[in-house]
PDB file of N, CA and C in Angstrom:
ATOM      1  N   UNK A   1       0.828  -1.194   0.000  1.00  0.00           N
ATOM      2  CA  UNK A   1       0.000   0.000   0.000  1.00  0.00           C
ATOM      3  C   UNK A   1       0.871   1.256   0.000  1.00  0.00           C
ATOM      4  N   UNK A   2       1.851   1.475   0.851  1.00  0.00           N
ATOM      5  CA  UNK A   2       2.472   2.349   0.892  1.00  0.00           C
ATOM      6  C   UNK A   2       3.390   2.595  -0.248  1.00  0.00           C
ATOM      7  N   UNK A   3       3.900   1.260  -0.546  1.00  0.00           N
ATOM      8  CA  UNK A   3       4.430   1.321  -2.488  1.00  0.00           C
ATOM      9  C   UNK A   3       4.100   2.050  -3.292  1.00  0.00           C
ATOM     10  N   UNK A   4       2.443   1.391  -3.450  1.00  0.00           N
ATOM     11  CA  UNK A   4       1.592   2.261  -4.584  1.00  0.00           C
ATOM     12  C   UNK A   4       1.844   3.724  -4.229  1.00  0.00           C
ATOM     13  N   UNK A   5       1.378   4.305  -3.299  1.00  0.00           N
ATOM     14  CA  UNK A   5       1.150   5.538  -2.673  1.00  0.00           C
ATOM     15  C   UNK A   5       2.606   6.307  -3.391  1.00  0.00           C
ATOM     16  N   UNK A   6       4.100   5.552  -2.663  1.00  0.00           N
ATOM     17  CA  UNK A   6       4.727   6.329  -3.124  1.00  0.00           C
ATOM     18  C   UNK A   6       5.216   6.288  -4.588  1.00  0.00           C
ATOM     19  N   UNK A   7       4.773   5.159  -5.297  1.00  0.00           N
ATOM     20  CA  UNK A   7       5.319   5.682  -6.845  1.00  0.00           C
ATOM     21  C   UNK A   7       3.891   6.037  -7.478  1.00  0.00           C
ATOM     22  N   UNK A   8       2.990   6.442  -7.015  1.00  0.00           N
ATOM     23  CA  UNK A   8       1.654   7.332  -7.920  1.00  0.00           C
ATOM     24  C   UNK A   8       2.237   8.281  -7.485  1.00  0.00           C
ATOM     25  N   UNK A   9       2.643   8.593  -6.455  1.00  0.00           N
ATOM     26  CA  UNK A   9       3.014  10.089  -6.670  1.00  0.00           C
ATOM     27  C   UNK A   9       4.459   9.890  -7.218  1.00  0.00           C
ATOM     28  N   UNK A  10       5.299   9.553  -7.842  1.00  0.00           N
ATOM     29  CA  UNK A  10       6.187   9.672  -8.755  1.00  0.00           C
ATOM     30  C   UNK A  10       5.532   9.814 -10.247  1.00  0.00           C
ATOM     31  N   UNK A  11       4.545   8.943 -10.460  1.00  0.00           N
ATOM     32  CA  UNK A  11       3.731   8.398 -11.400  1.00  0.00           C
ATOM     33  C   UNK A  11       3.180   9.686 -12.042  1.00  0.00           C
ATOM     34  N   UNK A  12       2.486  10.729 -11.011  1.00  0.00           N
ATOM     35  CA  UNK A  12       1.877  11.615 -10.884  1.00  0.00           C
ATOM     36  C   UNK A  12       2.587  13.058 -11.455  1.00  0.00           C
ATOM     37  N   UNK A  13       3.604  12.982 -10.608  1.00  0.00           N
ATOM     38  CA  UNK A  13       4.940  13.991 -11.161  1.00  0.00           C
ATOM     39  C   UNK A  13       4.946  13.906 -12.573  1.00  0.00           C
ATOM     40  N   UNK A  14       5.311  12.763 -13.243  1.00  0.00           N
ATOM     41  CA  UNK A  14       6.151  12.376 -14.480  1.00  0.00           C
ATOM     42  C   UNK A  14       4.874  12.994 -15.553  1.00  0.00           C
ATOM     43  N   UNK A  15       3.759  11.831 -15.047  1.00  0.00           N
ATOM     44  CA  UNK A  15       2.386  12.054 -15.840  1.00  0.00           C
ATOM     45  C   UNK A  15       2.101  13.540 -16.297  1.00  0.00           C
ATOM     46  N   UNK A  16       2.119  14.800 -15.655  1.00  0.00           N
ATOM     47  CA  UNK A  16       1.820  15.894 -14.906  1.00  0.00           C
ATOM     48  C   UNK A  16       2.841  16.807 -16.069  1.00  0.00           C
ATOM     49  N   UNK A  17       4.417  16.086 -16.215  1.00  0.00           N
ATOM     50  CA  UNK A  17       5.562  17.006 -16.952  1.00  0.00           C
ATOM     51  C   UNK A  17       5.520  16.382 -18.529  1.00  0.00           C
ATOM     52  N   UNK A  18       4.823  15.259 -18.538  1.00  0.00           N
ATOM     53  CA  UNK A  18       4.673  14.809 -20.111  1.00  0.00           C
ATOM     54  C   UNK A  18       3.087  15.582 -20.540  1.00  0.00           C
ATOM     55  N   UNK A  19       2.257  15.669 -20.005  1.00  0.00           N
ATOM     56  CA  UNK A  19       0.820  16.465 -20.371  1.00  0.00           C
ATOM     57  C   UNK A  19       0.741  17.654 -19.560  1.00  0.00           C
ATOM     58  N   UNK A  20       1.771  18.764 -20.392  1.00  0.00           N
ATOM     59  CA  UNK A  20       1.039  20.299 -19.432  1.00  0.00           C
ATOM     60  C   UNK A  20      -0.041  20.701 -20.502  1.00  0.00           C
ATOM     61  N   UNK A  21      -0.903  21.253 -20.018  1.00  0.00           N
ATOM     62  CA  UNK A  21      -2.140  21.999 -20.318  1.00  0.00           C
ATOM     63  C   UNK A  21      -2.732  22.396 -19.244  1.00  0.00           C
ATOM     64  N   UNK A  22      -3.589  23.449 -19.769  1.00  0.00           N
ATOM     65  CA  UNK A  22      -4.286  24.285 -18.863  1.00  0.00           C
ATOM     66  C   UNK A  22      -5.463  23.951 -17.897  1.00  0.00           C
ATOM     67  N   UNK A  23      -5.705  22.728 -18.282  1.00  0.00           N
ATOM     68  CA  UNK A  23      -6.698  22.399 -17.741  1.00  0.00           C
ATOM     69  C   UNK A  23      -6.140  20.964 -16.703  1.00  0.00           C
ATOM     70  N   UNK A  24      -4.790  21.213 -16.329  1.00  0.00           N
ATOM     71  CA  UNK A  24      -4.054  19.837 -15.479  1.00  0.00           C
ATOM     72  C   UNK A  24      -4.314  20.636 -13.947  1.00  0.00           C
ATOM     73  N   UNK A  25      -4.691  19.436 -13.444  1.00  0.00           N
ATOM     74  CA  UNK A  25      -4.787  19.887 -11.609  1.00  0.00           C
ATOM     75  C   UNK A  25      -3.256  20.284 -11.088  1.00  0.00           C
ATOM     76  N   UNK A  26      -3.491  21.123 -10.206  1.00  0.00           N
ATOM     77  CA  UNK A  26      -2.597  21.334 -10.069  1.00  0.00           C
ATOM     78  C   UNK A  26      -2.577  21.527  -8.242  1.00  0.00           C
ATOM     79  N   UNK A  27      -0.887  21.716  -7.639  1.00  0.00           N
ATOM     80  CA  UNK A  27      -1.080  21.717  -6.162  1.00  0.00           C
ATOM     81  C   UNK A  27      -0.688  19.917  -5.770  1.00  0.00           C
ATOM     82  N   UNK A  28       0.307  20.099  -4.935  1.00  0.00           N
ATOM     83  CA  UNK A  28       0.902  18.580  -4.312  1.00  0.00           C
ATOM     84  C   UNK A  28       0.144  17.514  -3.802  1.00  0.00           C
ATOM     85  N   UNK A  29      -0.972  18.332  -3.206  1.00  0.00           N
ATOM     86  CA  UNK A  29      -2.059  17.041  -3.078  1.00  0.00           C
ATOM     87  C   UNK A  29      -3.269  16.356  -4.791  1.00  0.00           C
ATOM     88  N   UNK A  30      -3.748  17.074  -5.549  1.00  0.00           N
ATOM     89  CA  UNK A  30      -3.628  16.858  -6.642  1.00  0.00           C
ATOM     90  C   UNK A  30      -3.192  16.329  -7.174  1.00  0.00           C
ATOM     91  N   UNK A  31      -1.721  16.438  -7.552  1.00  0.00           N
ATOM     92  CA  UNK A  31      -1.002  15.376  -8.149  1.00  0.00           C
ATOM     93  C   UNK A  31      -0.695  14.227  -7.489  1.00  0.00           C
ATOM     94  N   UNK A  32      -0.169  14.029  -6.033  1.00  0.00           N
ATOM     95  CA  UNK A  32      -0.466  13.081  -5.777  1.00  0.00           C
ATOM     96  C   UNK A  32      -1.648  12.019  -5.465  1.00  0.00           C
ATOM     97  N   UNK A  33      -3.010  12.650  -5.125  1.00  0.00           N
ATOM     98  CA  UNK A  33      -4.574  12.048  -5.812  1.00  0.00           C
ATOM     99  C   UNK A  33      -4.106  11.557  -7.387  1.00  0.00           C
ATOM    100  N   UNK A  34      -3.623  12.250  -8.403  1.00  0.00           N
ATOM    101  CA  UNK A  34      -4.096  11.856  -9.577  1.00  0.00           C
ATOM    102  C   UNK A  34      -2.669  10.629  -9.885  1.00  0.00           C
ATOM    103  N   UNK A  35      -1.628  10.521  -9.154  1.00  0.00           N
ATOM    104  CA  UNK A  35      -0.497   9.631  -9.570  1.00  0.00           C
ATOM    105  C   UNK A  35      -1.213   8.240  -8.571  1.00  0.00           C
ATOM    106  N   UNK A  36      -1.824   8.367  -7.692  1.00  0.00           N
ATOM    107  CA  UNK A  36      -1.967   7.188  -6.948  1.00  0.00           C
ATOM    108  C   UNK A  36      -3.682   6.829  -7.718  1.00  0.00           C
ATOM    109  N   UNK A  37      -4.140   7.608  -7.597  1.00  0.00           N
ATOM    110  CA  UNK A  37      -5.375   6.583  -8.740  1.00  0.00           C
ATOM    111  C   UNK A  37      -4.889   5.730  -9.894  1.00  0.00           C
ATOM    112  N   UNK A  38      -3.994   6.845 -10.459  1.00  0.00           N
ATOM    113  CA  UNK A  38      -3.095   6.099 -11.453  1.00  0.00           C
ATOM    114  C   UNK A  38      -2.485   4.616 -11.452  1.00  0.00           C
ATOM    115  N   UNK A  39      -1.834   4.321 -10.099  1.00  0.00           N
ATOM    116  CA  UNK A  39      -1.184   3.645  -9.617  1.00  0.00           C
ATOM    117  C   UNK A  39      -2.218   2.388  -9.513  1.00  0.00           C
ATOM    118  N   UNK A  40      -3.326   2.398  -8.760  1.00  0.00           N
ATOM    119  CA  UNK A  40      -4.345   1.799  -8.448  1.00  0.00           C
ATOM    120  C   UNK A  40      -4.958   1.512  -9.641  1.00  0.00           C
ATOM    121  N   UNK A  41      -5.285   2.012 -10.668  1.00  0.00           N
ATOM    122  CA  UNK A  41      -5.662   1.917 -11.994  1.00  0.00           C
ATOM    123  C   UNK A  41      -4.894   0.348 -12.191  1.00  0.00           C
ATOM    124  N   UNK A  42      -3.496   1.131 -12.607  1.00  0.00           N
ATOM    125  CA  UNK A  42      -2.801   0.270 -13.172  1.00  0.00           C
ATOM    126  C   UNK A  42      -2.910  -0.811 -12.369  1.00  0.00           C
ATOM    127  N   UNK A  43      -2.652  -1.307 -11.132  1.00  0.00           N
ATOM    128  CA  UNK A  43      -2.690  -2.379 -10.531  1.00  0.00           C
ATOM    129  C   UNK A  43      -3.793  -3.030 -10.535  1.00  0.00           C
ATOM    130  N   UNK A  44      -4.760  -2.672 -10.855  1.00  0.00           N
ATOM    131  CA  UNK A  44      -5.794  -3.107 -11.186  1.00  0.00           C
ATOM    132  C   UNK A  44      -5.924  -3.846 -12.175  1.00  0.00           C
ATOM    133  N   UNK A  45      -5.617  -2.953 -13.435  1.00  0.00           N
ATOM    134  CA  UNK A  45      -5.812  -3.562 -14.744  1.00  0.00           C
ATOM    135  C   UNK A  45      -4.663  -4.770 -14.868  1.00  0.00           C
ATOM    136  N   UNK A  46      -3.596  -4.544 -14.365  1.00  0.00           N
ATOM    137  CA  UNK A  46      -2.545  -5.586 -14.515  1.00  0.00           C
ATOM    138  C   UNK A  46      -2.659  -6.937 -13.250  1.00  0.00           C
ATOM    139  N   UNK A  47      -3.835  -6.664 -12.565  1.00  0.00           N
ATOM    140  CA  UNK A  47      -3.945  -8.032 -12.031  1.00  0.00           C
ATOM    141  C   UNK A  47      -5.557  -8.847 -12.792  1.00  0.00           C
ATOM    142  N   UNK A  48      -5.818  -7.747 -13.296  1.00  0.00           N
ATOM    143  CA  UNK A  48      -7.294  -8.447 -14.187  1.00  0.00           C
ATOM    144  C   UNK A  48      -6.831  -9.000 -15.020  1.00  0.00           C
ATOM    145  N   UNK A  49      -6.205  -8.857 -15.563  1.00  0.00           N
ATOM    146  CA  UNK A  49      -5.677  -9.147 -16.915  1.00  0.00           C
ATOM    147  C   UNK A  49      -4.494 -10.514 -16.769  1.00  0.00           C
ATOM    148  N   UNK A  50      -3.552 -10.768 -15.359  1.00  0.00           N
ATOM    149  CA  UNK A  50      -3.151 -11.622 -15.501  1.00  0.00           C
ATOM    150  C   UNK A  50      -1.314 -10.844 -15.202  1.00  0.00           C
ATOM    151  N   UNK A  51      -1.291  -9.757 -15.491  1.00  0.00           N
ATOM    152  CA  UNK A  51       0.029  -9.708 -15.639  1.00  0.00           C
ATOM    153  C   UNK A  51       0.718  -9.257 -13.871  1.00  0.00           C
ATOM    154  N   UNK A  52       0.260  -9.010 -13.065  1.00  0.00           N
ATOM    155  CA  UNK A  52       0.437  -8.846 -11.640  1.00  0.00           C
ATOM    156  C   UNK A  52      -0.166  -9.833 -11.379  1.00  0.00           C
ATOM    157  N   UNK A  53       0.550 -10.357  -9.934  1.00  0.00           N
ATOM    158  CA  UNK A  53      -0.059 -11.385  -8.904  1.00  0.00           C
ATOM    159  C   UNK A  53      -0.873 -10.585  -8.224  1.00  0.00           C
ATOM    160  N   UNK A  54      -1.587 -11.854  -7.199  1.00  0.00           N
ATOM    161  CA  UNK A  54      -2.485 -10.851  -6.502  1.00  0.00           C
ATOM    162  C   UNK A  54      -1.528 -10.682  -5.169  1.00  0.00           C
ATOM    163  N   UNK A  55      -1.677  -9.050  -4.842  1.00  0.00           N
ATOM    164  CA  UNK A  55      -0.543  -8.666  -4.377  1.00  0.00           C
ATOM    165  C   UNK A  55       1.043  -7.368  -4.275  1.00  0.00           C
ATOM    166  N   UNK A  56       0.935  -8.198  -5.438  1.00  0.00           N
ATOM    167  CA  UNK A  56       2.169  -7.274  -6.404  1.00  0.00           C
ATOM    168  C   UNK A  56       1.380  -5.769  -7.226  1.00  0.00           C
ATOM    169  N   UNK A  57       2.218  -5.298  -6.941  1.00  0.00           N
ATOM    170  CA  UNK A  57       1.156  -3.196  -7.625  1.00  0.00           C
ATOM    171  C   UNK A  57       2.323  -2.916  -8.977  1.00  0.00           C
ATOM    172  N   UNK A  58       1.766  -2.189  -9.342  1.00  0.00           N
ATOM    173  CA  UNK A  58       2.106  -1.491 -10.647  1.00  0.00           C
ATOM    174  C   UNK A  58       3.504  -1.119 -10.266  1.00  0.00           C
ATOM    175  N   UNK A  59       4.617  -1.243 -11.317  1.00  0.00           N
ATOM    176  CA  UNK A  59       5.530  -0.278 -11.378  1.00  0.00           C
ATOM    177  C   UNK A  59       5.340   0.830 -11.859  1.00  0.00           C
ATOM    178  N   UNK A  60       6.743   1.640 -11.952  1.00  0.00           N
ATOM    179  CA  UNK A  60       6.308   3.154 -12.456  1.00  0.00           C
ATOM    180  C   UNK A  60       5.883   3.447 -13.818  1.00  0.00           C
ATOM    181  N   UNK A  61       6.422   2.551 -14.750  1.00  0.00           N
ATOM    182  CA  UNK A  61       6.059   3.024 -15.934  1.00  0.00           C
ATOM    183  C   UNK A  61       4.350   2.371 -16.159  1.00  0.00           C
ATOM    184  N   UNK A  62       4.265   1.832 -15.672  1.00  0.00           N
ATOM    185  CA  UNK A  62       2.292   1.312 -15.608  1.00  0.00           C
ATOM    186  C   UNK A  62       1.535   2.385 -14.859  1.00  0.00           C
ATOM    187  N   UNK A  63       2.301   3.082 -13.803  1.00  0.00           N
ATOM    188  CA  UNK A  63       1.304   3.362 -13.144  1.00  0.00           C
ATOM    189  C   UNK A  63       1.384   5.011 -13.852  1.00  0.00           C
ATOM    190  N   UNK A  64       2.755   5.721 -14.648  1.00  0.00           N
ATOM    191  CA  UNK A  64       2.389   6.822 -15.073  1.00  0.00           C
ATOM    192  C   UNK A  64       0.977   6.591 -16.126  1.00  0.00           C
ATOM    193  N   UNK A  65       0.977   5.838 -16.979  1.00  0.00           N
ATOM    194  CA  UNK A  65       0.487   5.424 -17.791  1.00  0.00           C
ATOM    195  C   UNK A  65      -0.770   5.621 -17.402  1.00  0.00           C
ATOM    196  N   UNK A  66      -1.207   4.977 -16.210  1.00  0.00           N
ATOM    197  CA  UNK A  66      -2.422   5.123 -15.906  1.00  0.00           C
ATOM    198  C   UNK A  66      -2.409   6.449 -15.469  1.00  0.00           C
ATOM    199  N   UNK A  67      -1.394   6.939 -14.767  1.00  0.00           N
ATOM    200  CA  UNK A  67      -1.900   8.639 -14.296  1.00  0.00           C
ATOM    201  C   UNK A  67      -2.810   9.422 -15.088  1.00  0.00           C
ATOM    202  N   UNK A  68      -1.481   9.302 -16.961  1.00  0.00           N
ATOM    203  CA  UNK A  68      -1.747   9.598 -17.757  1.00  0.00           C
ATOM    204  C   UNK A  68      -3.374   9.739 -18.299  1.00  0.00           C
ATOM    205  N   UNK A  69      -3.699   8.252 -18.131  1.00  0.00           N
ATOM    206  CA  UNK A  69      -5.055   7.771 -18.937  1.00  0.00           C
ATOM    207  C   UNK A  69      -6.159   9.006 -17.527  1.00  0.00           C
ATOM    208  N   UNK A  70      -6.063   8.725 -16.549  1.00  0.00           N
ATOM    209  CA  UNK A  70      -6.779   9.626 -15.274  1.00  0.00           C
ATOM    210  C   UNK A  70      -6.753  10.915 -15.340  1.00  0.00           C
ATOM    211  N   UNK A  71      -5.439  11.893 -15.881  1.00  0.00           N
ATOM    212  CA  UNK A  71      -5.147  13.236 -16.149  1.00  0.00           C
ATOM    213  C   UNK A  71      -6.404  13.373 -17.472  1.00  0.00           C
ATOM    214  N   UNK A  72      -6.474  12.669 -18.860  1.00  0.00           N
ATOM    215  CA  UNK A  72      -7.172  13.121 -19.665  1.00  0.00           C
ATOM    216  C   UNK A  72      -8.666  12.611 -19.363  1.00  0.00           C
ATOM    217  N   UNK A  73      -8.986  11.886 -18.864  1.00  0.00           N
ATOM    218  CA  UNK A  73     -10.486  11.858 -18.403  1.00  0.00           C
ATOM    219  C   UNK A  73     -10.828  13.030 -17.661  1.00  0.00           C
ATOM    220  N   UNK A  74      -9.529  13.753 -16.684  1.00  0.00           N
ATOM    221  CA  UNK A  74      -9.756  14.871 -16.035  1.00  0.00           C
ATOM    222  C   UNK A  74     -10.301  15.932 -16.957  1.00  0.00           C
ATOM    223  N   UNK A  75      -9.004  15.947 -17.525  1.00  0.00           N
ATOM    224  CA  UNK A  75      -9.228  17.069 -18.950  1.00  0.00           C
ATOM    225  C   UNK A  75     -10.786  17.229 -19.856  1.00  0.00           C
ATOM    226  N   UNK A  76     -11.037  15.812 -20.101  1.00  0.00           N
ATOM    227  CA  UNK A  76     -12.184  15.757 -20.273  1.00  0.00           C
ATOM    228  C   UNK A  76     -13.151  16.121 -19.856  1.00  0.00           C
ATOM    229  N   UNK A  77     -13.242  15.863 -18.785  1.00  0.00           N
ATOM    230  CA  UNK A  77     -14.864  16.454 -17.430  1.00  0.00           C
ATOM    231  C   UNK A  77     -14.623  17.658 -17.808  1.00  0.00           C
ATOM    232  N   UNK A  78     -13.094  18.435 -17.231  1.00  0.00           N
ATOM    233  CA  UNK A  78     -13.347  20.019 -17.425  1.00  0.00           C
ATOM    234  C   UNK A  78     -13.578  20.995 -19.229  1.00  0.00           C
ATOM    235  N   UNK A  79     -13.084  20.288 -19.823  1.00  0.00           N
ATOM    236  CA  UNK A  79     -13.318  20.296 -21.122  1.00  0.00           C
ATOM    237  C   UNK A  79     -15.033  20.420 -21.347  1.00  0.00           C
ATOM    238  N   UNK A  80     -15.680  19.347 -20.799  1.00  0.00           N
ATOM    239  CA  UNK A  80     -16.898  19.253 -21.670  1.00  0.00           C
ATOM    240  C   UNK A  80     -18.143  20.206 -20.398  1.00  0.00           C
ATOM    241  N   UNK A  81     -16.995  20.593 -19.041  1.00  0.00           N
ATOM    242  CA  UNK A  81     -17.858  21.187 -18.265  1.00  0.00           C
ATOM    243  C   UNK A  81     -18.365  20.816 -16.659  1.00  0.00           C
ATOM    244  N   UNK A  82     -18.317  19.826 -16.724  1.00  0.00           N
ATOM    245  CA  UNK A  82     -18.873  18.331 -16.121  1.00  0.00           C
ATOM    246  C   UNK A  82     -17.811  18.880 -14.450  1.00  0.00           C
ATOM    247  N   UNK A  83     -16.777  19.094 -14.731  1.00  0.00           N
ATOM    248  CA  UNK A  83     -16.117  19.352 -13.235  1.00  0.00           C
ATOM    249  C   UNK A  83     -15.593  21.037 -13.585  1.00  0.00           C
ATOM    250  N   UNK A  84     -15.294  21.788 -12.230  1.00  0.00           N
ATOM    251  CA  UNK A  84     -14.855  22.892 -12.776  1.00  0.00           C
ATOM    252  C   UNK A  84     -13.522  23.385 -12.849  1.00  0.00           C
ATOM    253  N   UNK A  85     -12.600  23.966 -13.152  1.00  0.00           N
ATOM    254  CA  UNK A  85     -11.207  23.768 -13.231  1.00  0.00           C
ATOM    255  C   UNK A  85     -10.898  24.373 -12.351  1.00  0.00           C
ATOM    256  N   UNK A  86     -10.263  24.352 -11.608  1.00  0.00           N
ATOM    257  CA  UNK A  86      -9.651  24.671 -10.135  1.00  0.00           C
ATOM    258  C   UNK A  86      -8.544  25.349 -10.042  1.00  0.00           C
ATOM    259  N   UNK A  87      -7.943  25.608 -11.388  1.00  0.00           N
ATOM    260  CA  UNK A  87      -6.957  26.177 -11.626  1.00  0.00           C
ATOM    261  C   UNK A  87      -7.392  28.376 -11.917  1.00  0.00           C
ATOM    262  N   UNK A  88      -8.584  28.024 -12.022  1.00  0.00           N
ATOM    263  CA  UNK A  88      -8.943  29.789 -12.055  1.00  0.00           C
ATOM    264  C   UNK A  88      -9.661  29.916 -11.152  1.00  0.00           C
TER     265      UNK A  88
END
C-alpha cells in the first residue's frame, strides 16, 4: 500500500511534466490524488488481466500510464464542463 502511494506520486509527477495543459490539476495534493489513482488503476488492470499477482502493484512506468489515462479523463470532465477547473 504504501508502495503504490509512493510511486503514484512519482507516477503523478512524471504524468503531470509529459501532459502540461491548462486544464491539469494542479497543487501537491492533486497530483499526488491523480499519480496514486493512477497507480491503483494500473494495478488493477494488470492483475485483471493476468500480468500482476495478486498482491504485487504497478511499477512506475504502468502506473504513469495510468496517471496519464486519469489526467485526460480529467481534462475531459473540465473540457466538456462536467467538473470545474480549479486552476482559475
Amino acid at each position: 500500500m504504501i508502495r503504490i502511494i509512493v510511486i503514484g506520486f512519482i507516477a503523478g509527477i512524471i504524468a503531470r511534466l509529459l501532459s502540461p495543459g491548462p486544464n491539469n490539476p494542479s497543487g501537491f495534493i492533486l497530483t499526488t490524488v491523480l499519480g496514486i489513482i493512477g497507480a491503483f488503476l494500473a494495478t488493477w488492470i494488470g492483475q485483471a488481466i493476468g500480468h500482476y499477482e495478486l498482491g504485487q502493484g504497478a511499477g512506475i512506468i504502468m502506473s504513469t500510464i495510468g496517471a496519464l489515462v486519469i489526467l485526460f479523463i480529467w481534462n475531459r470532465l473540465v473540457a466538456s464542463g462536467v467538473l470545474s477547473d480549479f486552476n482559475k
